[in-house]
Protein backbone atom coordinates (compact mmCIF):
# COMPACT_ATOMS: atom_id res chain seq x y z
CA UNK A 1 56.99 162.17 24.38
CA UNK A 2 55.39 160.56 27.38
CA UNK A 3 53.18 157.49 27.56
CA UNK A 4 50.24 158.99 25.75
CA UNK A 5 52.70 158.72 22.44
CA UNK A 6 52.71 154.52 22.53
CA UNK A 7 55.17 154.25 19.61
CA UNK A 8 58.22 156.19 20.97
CA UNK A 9 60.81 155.48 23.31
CA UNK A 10 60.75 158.51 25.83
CA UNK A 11 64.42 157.65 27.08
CA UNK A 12 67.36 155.73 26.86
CA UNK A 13 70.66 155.28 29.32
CA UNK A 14 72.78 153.63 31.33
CA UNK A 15 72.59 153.55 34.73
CA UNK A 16 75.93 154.87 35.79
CA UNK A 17 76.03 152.76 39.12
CA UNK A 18 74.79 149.37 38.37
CA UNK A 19 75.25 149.54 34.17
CA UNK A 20 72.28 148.34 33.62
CA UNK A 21 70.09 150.10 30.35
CA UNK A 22 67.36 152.05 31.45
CA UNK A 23 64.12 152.96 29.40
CA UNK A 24 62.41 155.66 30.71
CA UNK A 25 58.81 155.70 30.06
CA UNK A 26 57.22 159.32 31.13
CA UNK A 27 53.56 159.20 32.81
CA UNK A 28 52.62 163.16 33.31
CA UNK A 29 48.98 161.88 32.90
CA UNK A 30 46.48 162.40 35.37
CA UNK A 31 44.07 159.42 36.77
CA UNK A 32 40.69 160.16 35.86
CA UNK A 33 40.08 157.38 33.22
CA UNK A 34 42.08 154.85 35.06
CA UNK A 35 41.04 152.13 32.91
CA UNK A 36 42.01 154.02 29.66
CA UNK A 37 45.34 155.46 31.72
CA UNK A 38 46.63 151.43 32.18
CA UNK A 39 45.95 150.60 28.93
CA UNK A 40 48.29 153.14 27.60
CA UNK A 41 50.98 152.17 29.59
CA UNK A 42 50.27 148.25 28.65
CA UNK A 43 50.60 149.38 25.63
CA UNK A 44 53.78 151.97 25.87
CA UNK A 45 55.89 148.97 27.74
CA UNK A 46 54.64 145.84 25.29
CA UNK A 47 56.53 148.50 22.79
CA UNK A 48 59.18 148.54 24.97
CA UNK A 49 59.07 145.02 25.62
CA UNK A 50 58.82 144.23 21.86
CA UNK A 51 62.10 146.99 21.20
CA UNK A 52 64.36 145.34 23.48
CA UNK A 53 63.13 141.83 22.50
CA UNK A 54 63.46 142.29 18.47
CA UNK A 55 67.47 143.50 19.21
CA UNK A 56 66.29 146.82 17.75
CA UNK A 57 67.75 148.54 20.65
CA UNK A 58 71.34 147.19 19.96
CA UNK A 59 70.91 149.13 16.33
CA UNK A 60 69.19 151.74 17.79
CA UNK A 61 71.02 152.16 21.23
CA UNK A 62 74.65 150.27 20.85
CA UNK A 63 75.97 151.25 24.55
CA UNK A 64 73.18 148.55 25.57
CA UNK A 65 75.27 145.52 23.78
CA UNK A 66 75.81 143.33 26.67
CA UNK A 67 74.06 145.11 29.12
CA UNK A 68 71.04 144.18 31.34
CA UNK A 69 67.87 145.68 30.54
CA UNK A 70 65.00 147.51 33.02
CA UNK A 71 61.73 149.69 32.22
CA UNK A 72 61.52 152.69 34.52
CA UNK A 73 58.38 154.11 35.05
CA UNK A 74 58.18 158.01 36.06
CA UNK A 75 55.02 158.78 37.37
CA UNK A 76 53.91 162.39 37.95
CA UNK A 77 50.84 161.62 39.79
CA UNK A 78 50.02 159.44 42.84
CA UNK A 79 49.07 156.35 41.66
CA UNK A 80 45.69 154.54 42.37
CA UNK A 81 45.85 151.07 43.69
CA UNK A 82 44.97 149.82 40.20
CA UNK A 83 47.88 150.74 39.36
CA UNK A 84 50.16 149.34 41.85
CA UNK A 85 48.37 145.43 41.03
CA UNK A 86 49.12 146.64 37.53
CA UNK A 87 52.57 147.36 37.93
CA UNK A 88 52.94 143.50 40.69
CA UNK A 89 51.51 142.32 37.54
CA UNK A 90 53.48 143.68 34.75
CA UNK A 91 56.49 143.36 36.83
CA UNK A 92 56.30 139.25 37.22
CA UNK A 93 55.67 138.68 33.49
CA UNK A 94 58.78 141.40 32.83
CA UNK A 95 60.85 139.42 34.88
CA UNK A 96 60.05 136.26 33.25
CA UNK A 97 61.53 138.07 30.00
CA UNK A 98 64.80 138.71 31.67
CA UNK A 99 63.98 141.89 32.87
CA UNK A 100 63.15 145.08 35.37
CA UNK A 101 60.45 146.75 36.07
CA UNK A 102 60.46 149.83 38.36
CA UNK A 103 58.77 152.86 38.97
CA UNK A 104 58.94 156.29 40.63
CA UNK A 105 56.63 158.71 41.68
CA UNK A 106 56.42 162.62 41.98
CA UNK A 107 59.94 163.85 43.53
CA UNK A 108 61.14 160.29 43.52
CA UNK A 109 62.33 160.48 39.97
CA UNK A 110 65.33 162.71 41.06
């Protein structure tokens, strides 16, 4: 699990207070091949993207019938500013899909 693995879903759930599902991608990399760091999680949330999109995650996942959909990024490390223009990026195009993008780092994910 965890964005290295591109082809997996690292978690699914619904956000108790606001409903919404939540998929939980897991970043426990380090950053020192940034460039080769961002294209792994391009790549781990187009599969995201591309799961919610197809309606696999209704088969897959059916408490998210009907439900709002955001990608949650946990990030173990700080993250470079690469990253953050990454994420203002990623986060626009998201949004013009329907959906959330947000992300958490260190002891923020609890």
């Amino acid at each position: 699990m965890g964005v290295q693995n591109t082809n997996e879903v690292d978690i699914i759930g619904i956000n108790k207070e606001t409903g919404i599902c939540t998929l939980t991608i897991i970043d426990s990399l380090d950053w020192r091949n940034e460039e080769e760091h961002l294209l792994l999680l391009q790549e781990k949330i187009n599969v995201y993207l591309s799961f919610i999109e197809s309606g696999e995650i209704y088969t897959t996942y059916t408490p998210s019938k009907g439900r709002k959909f955001e990608i949650k990024i946990c990030f173990k490390e700080s993250i470079p500013d690469s990253c953050i223009l990454f994420l203002q990026q990623a986060s626009k195009i998201i949004a013009d899909a329907g959906f959330f993008l947000t992300y958490s780092v260190g002891l923020e994910n609890e």
